[in-house]
Protein backbone atom coordinates (compact mmCIF):
# COMPACT_ATOMS: atom_id res chain seq x y z
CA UNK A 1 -20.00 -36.12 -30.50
CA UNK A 2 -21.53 -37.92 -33.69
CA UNK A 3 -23.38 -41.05 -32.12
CA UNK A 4 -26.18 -43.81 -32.74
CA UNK A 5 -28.13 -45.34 -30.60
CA UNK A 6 -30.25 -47.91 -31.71
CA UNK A 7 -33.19 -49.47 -29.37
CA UNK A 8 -36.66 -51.02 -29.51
CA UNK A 9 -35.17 -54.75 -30.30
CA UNK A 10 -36.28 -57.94 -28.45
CA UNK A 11 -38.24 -61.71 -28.39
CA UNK A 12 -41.18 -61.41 -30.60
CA UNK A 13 -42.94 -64.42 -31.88
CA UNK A 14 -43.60 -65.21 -35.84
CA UNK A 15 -46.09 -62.41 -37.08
CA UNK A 16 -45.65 -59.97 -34.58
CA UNK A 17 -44.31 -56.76 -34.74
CA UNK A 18 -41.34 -54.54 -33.52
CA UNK A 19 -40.40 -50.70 -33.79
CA UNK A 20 -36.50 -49.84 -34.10
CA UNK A 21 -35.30 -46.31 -33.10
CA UNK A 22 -32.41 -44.80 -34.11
CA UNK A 23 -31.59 -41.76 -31.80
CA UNK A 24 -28.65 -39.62 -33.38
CA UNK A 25 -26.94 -37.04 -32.13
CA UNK A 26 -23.95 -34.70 -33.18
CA UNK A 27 -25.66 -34.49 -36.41
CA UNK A 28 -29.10 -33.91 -38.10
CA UNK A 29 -30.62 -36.70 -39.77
CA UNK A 30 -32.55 -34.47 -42.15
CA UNK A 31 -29.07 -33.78 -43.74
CA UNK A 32 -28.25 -36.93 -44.24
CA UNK A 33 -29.37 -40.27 -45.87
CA UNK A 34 -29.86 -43.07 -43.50
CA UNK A 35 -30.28 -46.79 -43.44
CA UNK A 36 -30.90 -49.76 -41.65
CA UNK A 37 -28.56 -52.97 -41.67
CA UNK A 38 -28.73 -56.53 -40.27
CA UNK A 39 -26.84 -59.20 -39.08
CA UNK A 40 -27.25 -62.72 -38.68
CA UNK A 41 -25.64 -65.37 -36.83
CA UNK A 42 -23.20 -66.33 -39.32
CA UNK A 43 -24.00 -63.85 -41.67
CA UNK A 44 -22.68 -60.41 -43.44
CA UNK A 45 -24.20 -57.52 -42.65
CA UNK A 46 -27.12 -56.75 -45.31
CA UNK A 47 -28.66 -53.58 -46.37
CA UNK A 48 -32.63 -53.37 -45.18
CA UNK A 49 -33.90 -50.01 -45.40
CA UNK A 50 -32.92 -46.86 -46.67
CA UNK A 51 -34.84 -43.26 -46.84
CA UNK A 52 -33.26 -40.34 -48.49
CA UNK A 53 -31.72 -37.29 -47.21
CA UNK A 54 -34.89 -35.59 -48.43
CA UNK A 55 -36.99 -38.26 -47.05
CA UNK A 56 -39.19 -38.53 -50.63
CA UNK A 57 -37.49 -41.91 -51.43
CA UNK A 58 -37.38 -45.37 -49.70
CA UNK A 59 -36.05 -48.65 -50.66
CA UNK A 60 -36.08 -51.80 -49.07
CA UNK A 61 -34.06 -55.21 -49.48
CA UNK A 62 -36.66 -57.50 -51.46
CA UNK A 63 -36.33 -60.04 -48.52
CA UNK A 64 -38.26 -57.24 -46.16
CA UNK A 65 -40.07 -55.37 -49.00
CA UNK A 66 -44.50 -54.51 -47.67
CA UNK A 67 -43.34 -55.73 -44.56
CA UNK A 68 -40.78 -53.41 -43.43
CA UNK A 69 -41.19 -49.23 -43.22
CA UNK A 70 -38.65 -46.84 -42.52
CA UNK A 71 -39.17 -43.19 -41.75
CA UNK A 72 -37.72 -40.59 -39.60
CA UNK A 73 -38.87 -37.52 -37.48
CA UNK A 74 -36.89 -34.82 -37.79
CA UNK A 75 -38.08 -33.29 -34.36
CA UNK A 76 -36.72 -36.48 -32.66
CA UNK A 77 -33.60 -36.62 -35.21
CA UNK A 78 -34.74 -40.33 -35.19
CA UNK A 79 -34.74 -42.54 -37.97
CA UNK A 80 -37.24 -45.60 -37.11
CA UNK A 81 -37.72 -48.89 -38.72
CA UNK A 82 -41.18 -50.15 -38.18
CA UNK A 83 -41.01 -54.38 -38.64
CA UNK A 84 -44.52 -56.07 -39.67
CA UNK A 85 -45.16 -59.59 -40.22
CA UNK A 86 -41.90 -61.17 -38.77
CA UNK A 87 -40.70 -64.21 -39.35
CA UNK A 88 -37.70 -66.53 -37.72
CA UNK A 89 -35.90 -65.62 -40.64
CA UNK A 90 -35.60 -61.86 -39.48
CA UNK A 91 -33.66 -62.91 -36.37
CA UNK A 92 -30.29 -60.47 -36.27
CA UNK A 93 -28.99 -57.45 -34.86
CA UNK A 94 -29.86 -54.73 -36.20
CA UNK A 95 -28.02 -51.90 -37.14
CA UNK A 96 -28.16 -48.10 -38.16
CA UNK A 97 -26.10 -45.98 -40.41
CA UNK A 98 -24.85 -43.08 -42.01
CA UNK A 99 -22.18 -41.54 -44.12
CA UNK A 100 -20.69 -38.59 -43.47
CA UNK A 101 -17.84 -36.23 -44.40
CA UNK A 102 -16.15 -38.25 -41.80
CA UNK A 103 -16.97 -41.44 -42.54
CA UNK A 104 -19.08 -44.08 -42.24
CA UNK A 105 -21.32 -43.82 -38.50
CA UNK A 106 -22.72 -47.48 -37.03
CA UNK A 107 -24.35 -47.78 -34.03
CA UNK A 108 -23.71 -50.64 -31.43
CA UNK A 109 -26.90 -52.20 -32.38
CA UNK A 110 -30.63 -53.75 -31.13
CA UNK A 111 -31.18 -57.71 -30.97
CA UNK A 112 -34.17 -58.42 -32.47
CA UNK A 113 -35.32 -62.30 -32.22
CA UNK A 114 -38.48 -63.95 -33.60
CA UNK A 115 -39.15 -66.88 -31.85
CA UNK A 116 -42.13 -69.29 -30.10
């Protein structure tokens, strides 16, 4: 069964720092490019992160850009998103993805809230 299961989200305060996971399963993330989305209150769902099937390129929404890192281990087949610096403004859920023969995968999603 292709699945995502995000984790790692919850109550920081304003310059702290979080680590998403992304577990997959059914599927090797090697194979495939991946990517991180977010969602605020309110909001569409944005593009954050993405790394490249081959892992050699990254690119990051300019909003999250030296603040933001994503990288996966292929041992785990997880796909993290470390989160540096955050700010109020990087209150959402947070999502991971991929696109496969099948279509696109989303997982149900991590809260991640930046608050004092």
């Amino acid at each position: 069964q292709v699945q995502l299961v995000e984790s790692g989200g919850g109550l920081v305060q304003p310059g702290g720092s979080l680590r998403l996971s992304c577990a997959a399963s059914g599927f090797t993330v090697s194979t495939y490019a991946m990517r991180w989305y977010r969602q605020a209150p309110g909001k569409g769902r944005d593009l954050v992160a993405f790394i490249s099937s081959g892992g050699q390129t990254t690119t990051y929404a300019d909003s999250v850009k030296g603040r933001f890192t994503i990288s996966r281990d292929n041992a785990k087949n997880t796909v993290y998103l470390q989160m540096n610096s955050l700010t109020p403004e990087d209150t959402a859920v947070y999502y991971c993805n991929t696109v496969l023969t099948m279509g696109n995968i989303w997982g149900q999603g991590t809260q991640v809230t930046v608050s004092s």
